[in-house]
N, C-alpha and C. Protein backbone atom coordinates (compact mmCIF):
# COMPACT_ATOMS: atom_id res chain seq x y z
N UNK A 1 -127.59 -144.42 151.14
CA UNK A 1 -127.82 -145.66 151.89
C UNK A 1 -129.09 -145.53 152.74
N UNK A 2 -130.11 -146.84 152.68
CA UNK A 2 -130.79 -146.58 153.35
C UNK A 2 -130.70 -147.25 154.98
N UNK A 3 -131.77 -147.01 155.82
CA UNK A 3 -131.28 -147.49 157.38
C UNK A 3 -132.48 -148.90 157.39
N UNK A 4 -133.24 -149.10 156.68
CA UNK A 4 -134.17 -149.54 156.62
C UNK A 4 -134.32 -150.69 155.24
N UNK A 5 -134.58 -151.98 156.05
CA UNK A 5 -134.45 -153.04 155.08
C UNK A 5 -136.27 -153.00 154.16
N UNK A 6 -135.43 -153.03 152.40
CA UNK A 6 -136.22 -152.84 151.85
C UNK A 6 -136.52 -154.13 150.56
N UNK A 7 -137.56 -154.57 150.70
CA UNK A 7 -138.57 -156.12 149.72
C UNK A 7 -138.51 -155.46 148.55
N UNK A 8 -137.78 -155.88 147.57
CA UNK A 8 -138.97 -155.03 146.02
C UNK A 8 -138.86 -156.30 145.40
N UNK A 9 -139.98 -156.00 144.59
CA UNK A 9 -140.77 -157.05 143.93
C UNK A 9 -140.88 -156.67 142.85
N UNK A 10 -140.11 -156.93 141.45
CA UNK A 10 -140.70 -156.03 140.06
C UNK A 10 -142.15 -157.30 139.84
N UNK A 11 -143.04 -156.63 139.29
CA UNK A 11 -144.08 -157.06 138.62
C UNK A 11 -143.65 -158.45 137.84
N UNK A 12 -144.48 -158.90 137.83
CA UNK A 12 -144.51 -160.62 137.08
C UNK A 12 -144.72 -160.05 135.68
N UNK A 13 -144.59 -161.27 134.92
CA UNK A 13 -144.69 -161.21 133.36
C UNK A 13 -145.95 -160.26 132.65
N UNK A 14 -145.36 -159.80 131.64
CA UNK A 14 -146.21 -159.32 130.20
C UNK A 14 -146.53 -159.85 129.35
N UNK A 15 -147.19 -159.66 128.64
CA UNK A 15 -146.83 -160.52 127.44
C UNK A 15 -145.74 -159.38 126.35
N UNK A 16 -145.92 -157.78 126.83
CA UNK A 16 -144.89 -157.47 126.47
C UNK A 16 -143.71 -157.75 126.93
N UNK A 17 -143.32 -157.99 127.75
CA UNK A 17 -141.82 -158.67 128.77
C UNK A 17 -141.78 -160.00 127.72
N UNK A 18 -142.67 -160.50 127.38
CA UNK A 18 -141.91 -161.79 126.80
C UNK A 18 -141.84 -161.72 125.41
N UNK A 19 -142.43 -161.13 124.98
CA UNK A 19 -142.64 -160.48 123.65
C UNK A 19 -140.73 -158.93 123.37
N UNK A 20 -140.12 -159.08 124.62
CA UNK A 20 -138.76 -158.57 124.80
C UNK A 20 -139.06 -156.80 124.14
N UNK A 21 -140.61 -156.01 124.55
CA UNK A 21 -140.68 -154.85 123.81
C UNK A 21 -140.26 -154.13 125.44
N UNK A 22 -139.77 -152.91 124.37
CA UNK A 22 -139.70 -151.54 125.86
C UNK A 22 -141.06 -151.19 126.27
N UNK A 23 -141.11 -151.44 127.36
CA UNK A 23 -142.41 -151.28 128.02
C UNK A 23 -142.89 -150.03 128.66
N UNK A 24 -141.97 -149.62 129.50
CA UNK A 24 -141.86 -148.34 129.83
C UNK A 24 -142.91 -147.97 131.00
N UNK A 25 -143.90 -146.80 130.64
CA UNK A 25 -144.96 -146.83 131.58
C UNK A 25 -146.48 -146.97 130.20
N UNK A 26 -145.54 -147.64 130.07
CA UNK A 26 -147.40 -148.67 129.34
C UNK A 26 -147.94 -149.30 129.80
N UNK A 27 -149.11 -149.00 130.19
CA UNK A 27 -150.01 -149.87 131.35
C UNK A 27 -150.58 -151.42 131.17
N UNK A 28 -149.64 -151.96 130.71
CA UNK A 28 -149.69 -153.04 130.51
C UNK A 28 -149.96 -154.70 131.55
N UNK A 29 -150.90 -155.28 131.10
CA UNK A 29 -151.00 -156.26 132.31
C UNK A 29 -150.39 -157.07 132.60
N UNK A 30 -150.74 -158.53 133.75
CA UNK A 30 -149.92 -159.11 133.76
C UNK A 30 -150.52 -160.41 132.50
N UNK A 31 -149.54 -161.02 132.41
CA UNK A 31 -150.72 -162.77 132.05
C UNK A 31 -149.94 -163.59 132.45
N UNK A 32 -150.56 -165.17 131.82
CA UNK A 32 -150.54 -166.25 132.96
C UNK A 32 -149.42 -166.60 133.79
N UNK A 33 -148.17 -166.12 133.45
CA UNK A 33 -146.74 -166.10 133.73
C UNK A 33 -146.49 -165.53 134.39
N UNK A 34 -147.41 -164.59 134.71
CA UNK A 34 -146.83 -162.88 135.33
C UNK A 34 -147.83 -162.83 136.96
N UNK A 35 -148.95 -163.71 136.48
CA UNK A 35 -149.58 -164.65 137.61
C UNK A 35 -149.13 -165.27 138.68
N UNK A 36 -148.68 -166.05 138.10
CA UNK A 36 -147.93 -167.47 138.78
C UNK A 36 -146.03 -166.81 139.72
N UNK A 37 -146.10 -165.73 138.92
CA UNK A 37 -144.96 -165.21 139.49
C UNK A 37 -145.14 -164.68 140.48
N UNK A 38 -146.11 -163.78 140.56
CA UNK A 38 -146.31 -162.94 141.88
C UNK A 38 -146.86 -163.86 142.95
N UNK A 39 -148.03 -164.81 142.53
CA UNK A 39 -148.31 -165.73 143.63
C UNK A 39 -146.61 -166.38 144.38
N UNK A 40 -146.06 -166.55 143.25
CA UNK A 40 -144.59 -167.15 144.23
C UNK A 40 -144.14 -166.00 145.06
N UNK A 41 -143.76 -164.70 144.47
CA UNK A 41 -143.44 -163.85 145.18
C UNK A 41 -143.81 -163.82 146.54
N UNK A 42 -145.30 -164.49 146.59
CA UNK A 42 -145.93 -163.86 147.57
C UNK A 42 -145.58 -165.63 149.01
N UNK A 43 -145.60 -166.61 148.13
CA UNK A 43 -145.08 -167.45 149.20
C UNK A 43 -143.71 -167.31 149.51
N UNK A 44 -142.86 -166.56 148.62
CA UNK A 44 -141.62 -166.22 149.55
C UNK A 44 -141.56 -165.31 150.54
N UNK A 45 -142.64 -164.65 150.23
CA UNK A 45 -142.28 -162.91 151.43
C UNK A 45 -142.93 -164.35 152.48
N UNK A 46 -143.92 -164.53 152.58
CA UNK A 46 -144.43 -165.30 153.64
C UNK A 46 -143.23 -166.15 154.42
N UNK A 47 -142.45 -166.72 153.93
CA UNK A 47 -141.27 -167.53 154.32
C UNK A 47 -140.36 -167.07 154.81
N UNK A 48 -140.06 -165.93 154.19
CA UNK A 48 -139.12 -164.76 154.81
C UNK A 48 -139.22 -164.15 155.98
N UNK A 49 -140.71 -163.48 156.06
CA UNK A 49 -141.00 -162.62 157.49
C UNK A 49 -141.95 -163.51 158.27
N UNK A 50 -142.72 -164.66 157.77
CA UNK A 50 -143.45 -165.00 158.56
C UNK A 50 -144.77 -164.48 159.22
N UNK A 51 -145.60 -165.04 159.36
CA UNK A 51 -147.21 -164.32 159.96
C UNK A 51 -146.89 -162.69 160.69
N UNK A 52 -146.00 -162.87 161.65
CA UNK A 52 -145.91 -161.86 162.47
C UNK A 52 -145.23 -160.75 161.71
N UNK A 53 -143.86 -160.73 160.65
CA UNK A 53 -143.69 -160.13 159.80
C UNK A 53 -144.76 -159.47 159.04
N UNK A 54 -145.03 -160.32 158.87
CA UNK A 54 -145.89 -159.59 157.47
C UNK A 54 -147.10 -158.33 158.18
N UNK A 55 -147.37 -158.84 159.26
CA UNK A 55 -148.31 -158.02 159.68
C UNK A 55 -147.59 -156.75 160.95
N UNK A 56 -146.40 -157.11 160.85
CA UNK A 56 -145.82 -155.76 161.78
C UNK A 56 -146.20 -154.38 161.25
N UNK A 57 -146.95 -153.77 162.66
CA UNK A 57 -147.33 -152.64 162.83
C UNK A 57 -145.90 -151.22 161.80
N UNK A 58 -144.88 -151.31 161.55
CA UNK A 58 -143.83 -150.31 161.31
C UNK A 58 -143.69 -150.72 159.86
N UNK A 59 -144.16 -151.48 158.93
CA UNK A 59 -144.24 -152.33 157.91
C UNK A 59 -144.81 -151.55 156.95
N UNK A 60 -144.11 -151.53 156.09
CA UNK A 60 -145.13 -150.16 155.16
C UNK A 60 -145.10 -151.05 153.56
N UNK A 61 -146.40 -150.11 153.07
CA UNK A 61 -146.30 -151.60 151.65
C UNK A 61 -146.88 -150.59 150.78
N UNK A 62 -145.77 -150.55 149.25
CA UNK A 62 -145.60 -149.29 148.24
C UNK A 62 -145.97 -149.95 147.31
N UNK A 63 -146.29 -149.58 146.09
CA UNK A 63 -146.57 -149.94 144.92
C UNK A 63 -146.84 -148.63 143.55
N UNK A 64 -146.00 -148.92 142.64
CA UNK A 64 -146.06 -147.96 141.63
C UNK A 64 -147.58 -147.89 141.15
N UNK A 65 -148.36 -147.14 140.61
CA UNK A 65 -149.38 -146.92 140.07
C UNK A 65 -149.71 -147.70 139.17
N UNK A 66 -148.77 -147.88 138.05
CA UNK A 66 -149.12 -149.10 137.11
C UNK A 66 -150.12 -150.87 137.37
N UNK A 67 -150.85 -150.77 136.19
CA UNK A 67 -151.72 -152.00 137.00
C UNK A 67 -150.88 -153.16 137.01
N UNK A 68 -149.98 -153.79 136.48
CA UNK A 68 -149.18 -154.68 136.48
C UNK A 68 -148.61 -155.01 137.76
N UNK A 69 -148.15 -153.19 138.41
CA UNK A 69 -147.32 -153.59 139.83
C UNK A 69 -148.17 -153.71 140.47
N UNK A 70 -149.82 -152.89 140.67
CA UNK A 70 -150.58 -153.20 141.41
C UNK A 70 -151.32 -155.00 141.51
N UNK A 71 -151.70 -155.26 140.37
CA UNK A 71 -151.89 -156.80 140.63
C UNK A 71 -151.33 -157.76 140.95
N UNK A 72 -149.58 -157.21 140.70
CA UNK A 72 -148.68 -158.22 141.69
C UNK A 72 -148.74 -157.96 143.19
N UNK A 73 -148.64 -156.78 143.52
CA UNK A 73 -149.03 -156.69 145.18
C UNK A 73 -150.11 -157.45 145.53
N UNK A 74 -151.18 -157.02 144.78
CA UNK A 74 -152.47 -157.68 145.45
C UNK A 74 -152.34 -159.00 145.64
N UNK A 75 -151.81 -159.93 144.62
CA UNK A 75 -151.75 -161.06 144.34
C UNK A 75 -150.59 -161.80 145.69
N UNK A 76 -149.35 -161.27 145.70
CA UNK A 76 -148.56 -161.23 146.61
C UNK A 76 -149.54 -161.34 147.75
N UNK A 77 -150.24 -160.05 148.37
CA UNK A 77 -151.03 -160.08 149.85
C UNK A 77 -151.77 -161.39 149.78
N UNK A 78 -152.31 -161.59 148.69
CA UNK A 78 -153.45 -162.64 148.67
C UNK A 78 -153.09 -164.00 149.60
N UNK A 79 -152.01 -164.50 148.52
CA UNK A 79 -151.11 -165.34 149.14
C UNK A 79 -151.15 -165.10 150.35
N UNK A 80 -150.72 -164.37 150.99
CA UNK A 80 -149.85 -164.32 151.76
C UNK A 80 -151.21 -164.01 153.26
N UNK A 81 -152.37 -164.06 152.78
CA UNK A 81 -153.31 -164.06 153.28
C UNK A 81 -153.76 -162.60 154.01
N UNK A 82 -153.42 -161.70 153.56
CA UNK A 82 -153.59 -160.50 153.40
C UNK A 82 -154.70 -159.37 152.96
N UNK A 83 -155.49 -158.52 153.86
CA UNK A 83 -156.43 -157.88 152.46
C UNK A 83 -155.43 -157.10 151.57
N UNK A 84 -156.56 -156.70 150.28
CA UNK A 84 -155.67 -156.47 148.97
C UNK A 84 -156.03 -155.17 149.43
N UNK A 85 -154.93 -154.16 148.52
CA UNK A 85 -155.35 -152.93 148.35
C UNK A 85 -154.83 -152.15 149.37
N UNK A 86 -154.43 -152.75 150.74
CA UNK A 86 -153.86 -151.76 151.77
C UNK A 86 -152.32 -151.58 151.22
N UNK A 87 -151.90 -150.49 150.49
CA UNK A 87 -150.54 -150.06 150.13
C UNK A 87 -150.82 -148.79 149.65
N UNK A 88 -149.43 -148.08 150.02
CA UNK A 88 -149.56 -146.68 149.03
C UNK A 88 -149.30 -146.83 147.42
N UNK A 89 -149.66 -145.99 146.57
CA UNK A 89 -149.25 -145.87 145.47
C UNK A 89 -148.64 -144.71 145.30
N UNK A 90 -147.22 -144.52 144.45
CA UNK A 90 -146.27 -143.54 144.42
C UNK A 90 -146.26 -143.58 143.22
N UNK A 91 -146.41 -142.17 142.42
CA UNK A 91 -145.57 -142.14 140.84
C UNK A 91 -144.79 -142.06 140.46
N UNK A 92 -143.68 -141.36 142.00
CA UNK A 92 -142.53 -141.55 141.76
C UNK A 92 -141.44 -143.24 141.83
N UNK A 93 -142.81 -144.08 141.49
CA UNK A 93 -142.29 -145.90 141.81
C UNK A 93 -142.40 -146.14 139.91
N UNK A 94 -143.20 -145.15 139.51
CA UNK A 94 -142.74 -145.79 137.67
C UNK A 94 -142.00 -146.17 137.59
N UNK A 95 -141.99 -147.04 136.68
CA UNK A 95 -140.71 -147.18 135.35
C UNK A 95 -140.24 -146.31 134.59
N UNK A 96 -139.41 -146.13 134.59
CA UNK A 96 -138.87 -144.88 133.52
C UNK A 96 -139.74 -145.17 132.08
N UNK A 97 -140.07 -143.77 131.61
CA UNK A 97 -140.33 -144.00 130.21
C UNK A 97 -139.05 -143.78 129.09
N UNK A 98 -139.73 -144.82 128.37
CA UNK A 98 -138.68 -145.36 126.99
C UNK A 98 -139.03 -143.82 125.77
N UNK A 99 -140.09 -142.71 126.04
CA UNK A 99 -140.75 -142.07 125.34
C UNK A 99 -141.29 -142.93 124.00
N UNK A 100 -140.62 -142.28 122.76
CA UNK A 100 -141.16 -142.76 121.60
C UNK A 100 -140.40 -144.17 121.21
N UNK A 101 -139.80 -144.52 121.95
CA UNK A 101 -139.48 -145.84 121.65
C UNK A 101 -140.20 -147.22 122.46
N UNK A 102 -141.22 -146.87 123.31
CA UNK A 102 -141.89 -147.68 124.06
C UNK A 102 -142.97 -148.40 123.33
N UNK A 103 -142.95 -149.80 123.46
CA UNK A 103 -143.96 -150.76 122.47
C UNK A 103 -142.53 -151.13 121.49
N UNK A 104 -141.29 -150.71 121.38
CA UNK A 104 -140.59 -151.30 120.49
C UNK A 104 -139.55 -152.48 120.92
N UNK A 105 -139.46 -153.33 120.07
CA UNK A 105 -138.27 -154.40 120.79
C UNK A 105 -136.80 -153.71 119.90
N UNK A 106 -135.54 -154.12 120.92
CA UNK A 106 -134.36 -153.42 120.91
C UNK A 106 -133.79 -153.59 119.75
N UNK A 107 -134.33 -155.19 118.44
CA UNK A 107 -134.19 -154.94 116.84
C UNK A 107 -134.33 -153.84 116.31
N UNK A 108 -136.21 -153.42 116.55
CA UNK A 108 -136.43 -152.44 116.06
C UNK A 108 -136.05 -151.14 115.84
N UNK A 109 -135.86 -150.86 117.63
CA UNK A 109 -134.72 -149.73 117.88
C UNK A 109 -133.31 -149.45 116.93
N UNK A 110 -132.84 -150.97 117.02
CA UNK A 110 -132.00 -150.54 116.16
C UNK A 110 -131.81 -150.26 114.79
N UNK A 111 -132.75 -150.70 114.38
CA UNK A 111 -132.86 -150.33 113.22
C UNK A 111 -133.71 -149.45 112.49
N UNK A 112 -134.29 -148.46 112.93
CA UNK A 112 -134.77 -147.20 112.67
C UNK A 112 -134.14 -146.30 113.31
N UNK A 113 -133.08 -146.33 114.89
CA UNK A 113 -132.49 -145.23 115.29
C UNK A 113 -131.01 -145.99 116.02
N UNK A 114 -129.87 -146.28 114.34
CA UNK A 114 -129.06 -147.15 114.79
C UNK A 114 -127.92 -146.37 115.85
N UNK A 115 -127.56 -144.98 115.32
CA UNK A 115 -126.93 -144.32 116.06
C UNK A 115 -127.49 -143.73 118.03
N UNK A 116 -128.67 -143.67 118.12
CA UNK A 116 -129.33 -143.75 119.45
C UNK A 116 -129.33 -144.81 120.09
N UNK A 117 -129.17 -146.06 119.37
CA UNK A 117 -129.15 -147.14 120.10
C UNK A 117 -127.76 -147.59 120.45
N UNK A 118 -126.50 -146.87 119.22
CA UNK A 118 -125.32 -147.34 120.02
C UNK A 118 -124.90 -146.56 121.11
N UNK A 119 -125.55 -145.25 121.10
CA UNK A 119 -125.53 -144.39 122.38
C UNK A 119 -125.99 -144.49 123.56
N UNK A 120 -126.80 -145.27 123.59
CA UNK A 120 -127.68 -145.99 124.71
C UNK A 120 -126.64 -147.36 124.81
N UNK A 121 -126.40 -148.15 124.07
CA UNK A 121 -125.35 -148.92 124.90
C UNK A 121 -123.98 -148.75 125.15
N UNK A 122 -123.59 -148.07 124.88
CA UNK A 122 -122.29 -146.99 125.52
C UNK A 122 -122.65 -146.69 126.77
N UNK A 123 -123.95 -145.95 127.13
CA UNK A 123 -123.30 -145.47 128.29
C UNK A 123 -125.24 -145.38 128.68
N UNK A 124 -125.62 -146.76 128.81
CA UNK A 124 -127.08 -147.24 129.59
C UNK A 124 -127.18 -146.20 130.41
N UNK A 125 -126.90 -145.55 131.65
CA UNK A 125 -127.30 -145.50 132.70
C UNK A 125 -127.79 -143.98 132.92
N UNK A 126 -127.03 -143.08 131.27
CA UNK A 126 -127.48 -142.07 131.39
C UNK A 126 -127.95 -141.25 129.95
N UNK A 127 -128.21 -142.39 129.16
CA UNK A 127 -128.51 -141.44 127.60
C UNK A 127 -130.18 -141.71 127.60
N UNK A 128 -130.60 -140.32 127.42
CA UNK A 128 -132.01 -140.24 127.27
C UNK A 128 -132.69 -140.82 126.10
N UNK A 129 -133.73 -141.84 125.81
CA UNK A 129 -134.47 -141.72 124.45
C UNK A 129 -135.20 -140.76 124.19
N UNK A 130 -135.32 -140.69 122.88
CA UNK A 130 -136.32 -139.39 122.73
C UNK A 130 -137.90 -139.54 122.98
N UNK A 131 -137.68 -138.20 123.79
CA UNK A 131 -138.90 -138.23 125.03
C UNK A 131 -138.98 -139.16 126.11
N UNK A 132 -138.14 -139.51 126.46
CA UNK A 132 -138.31 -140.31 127.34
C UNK A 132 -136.80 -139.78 128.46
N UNK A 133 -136.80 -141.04 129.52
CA UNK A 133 -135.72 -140.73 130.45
C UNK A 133 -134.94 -141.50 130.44
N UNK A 134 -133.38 -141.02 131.39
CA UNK A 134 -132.58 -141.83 131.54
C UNK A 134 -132.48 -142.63 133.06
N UNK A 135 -132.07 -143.61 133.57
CA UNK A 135 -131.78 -144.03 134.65
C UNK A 135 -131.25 -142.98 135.53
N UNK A 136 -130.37 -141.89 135.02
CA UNK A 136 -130.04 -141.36 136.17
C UNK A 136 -131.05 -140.12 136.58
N UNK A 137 -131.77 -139.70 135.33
CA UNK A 137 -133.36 -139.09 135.57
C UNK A 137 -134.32 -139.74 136.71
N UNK A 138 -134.59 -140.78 136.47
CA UNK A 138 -135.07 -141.61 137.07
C UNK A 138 -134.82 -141.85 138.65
N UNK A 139 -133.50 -141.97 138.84
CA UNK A 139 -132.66 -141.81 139.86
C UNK A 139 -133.27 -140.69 140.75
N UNK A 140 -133.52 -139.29 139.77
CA UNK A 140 -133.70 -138.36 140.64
C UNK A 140 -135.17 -138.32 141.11
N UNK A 141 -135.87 -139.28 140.74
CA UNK A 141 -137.13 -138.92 140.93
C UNK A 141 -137.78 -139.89 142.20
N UNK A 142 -136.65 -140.94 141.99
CA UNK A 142 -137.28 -142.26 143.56
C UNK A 142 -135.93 -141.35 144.27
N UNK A 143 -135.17 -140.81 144.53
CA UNK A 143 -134.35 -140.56 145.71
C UNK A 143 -135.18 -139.90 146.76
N UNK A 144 -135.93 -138.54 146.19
CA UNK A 144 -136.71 -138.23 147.59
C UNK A 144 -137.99 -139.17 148.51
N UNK A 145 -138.33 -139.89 146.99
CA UNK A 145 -139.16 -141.18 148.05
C UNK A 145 -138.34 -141.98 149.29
N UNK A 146 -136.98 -142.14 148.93
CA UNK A 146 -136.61 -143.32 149.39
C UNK A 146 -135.96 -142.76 150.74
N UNK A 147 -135.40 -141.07 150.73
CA UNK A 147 -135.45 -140.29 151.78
C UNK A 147 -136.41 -139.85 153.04
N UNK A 148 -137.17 -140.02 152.26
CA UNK A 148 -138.73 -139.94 152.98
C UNK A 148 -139.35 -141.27 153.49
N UNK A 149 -138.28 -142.73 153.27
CA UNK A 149 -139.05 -143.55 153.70
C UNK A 149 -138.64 -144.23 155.14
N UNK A 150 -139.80 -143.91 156.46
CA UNK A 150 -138.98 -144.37 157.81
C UNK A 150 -139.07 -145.46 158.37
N UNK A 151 -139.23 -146.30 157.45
CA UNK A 151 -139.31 -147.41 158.07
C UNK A 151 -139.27 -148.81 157.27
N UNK A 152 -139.35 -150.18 157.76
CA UNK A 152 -139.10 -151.03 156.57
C UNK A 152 -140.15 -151.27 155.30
N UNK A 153 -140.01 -151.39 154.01
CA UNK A 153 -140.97 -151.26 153.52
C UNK A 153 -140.72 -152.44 152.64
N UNK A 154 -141.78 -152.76 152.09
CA UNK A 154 -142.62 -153.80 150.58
C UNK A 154 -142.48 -153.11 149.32
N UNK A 155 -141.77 -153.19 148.38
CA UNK A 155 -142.34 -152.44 147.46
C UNK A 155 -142.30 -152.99 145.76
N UNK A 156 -143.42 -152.85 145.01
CA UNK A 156 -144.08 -153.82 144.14
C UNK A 156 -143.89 -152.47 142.69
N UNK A 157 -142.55 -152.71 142.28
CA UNK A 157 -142.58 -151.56 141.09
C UNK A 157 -141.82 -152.61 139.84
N UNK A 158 -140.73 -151.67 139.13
CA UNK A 158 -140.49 -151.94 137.89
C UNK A 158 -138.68 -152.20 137.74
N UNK A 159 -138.67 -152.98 136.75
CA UNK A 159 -136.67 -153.43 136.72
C UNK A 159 -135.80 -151.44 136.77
N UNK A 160 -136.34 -151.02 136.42
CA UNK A 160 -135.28 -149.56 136.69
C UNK A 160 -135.60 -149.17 137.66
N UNK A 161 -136.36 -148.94 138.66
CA UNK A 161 -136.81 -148.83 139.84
C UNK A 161 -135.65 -149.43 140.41
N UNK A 162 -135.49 -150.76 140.48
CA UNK A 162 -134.98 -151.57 141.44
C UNK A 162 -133.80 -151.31 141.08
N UNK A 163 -133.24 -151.07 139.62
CA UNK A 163 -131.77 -150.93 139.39
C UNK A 163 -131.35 -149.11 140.04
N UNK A 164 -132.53 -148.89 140.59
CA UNK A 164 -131.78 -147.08 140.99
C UNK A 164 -131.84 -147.61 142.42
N UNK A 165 -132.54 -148.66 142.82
CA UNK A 165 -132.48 -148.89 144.65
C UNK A 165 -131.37 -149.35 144.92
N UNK A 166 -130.63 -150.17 143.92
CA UNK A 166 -129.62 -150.72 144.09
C UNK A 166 -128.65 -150.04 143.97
N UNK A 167 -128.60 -148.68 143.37
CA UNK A 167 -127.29 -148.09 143.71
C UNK A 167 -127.82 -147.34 144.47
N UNK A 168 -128.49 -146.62 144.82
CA UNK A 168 -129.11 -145.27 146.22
C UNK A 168 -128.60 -146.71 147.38
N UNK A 169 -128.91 -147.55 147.80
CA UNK A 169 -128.65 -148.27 148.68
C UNK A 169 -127.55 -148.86 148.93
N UNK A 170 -126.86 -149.73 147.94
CA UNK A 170 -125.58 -150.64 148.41
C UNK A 170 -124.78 -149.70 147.43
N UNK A 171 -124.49 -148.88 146.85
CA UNK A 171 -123.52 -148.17 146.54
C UNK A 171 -123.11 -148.85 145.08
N UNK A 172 -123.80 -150.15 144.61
CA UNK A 172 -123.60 -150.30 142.92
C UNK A 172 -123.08 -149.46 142.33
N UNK A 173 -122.29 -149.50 141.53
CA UNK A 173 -121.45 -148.92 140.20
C UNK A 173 -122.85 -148.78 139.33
N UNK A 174 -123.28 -147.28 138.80
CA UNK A 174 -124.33 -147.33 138.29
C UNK A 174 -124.40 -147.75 136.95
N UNK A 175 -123.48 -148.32 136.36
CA UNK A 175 -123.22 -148.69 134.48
C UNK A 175 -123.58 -150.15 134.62
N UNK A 176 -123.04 -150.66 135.99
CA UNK A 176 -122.86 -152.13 136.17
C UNK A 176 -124.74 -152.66 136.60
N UNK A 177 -125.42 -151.70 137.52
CA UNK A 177 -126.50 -151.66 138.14
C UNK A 177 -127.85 -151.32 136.69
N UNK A 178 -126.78 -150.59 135.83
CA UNK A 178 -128.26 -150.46 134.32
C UNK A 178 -127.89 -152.02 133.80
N UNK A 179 -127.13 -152.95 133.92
CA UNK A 179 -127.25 -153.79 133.50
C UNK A 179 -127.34 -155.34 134.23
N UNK A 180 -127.66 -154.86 135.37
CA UNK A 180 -128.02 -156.18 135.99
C UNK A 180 -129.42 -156.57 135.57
N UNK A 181 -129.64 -157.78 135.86
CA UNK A 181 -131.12 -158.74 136.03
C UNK A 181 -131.64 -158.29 136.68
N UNK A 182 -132.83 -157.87 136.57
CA UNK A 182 -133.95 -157.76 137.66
C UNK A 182 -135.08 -159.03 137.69
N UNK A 183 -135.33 -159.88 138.31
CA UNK A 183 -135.79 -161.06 137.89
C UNK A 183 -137.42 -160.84 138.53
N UNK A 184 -138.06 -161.18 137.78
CA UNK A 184 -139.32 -161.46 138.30
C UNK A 184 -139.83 -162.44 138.97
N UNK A 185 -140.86 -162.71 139.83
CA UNK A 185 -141.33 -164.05 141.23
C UNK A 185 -140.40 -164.05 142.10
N UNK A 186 -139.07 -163.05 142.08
CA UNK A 186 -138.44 -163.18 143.32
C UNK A 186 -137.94 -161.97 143.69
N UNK A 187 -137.55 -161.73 145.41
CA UNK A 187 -137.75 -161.08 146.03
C UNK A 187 -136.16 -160.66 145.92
N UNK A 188 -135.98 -159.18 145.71
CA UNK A 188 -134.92 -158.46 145.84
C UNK A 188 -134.72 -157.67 147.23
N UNK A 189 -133.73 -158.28 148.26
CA UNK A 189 -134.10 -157.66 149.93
C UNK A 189 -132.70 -156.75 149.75
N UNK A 190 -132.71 -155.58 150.10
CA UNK A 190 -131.73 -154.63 150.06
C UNK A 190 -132.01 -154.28 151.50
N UNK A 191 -130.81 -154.62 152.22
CA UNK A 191 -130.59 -153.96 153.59
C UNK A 191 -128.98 -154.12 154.19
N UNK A 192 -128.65 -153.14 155.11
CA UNK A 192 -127.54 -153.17 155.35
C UNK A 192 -125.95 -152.48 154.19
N UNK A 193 -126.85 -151.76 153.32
CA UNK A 193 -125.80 -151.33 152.33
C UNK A 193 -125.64 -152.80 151.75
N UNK A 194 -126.45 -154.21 151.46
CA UNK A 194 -125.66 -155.11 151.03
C UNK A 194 -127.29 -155.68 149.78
N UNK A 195 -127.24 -156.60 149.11
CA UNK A 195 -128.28 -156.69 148.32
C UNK A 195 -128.14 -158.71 148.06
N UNK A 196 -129.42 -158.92 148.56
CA UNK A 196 -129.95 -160.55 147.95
C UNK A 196 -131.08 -161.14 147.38
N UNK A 197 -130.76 -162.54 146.86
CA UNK A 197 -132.28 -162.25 146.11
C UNK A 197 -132.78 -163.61 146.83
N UNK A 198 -134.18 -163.64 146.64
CA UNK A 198 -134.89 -164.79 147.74
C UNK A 198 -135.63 -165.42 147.04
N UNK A 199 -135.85 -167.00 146.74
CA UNK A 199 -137.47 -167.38 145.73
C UNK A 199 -136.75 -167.65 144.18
């Protein structure tokens, strides 16, 4: 649990996201969808915390390395009348990689690796693809970030990201948490051990 109320923001559209491929940590951009999303993102944080919010001194603002999450932050500050670029970048804010199944949509998967794929939906939250990770891998890799984080923070990463904040924080059932929505243009506020979405 954390003590500290935390914004995440997954990245706006792909054209792989709409194109429904595993994306993974493919540095993939945003487009016009994925645009228009983060600009909303960014008039909701504004609505939420307000001028003085947004600019509180104890306010910390994260972003995974990927350019996707980075151009939604920026885009977000923009809005929100912000300079761009003041945030940390963490690698431990990736997306899990899909390994050799990344660039593929979940047809494909299944049908070149039908038995891996019914293993992966059995039990999402912890079967590895090959070369790649599982959510609860993943898990282990944002926990010491999120230990290390003292104060309230912004943070502009990826749908497994947010599905490991959601159980490190409100205590989610982690089978139930690999299969929630992570929605893009809106704001996921996790505080209080409790979780809402805004926008």
């Amino acid at each position: 649990m954390s003590r500290h109320r935390i914004i995440v923001i997954r990245h706006g559209e792909t054209d792989w996201n709409a194109e429904a491929r595993l994306q993974g940590q493919k540095d993939i951009p945003l487009n016009q969808t994925g645009l228009e999303q983060s600009r909303r993102a960014g008039r909701s944080l504004v609505n939420l915390l307000g001028p003085a919010g947004l600019s509180a001194p104890g306010l910390k603002w994260f972003c995974s390395p990927l350019s996707r999450t980075r151009q939604t932050l920026d885009l977000v500050r923009q809005t929100a009348n912000l300079p761009p670029g003041q945030y940390k970048c963490d690698d431990r804010l990736k997306e899990l990689t899909f390994g050799q199944w990344e660039g593929l949509t979940w047809p494909e998967v299944q049908l070149r690796s039908p038995k891996s794929a019914n293993w992966r939906e059995g039990d999402k939250w912890n079967f590895v693809p090959p070369g790649g990770e599982s959510y609860n891998m993943l898990a282990d890799r944002v926990r010491p970030w999120l230990q290390e984080l003292g104060s309230d923070a912004i943070v502009s990463t990826h749908g497994g990201v947010a599905r490991v904040l959601l159980v490190e924080t409100t205590g989610m059932d982690s089978q139930r948490a690999a299969l929630e929505t992570i929605w893009q243009g809106r704001l996921l506020v996790l505080e209080g051990g409790k979780w809402s979405w805004i926008g």
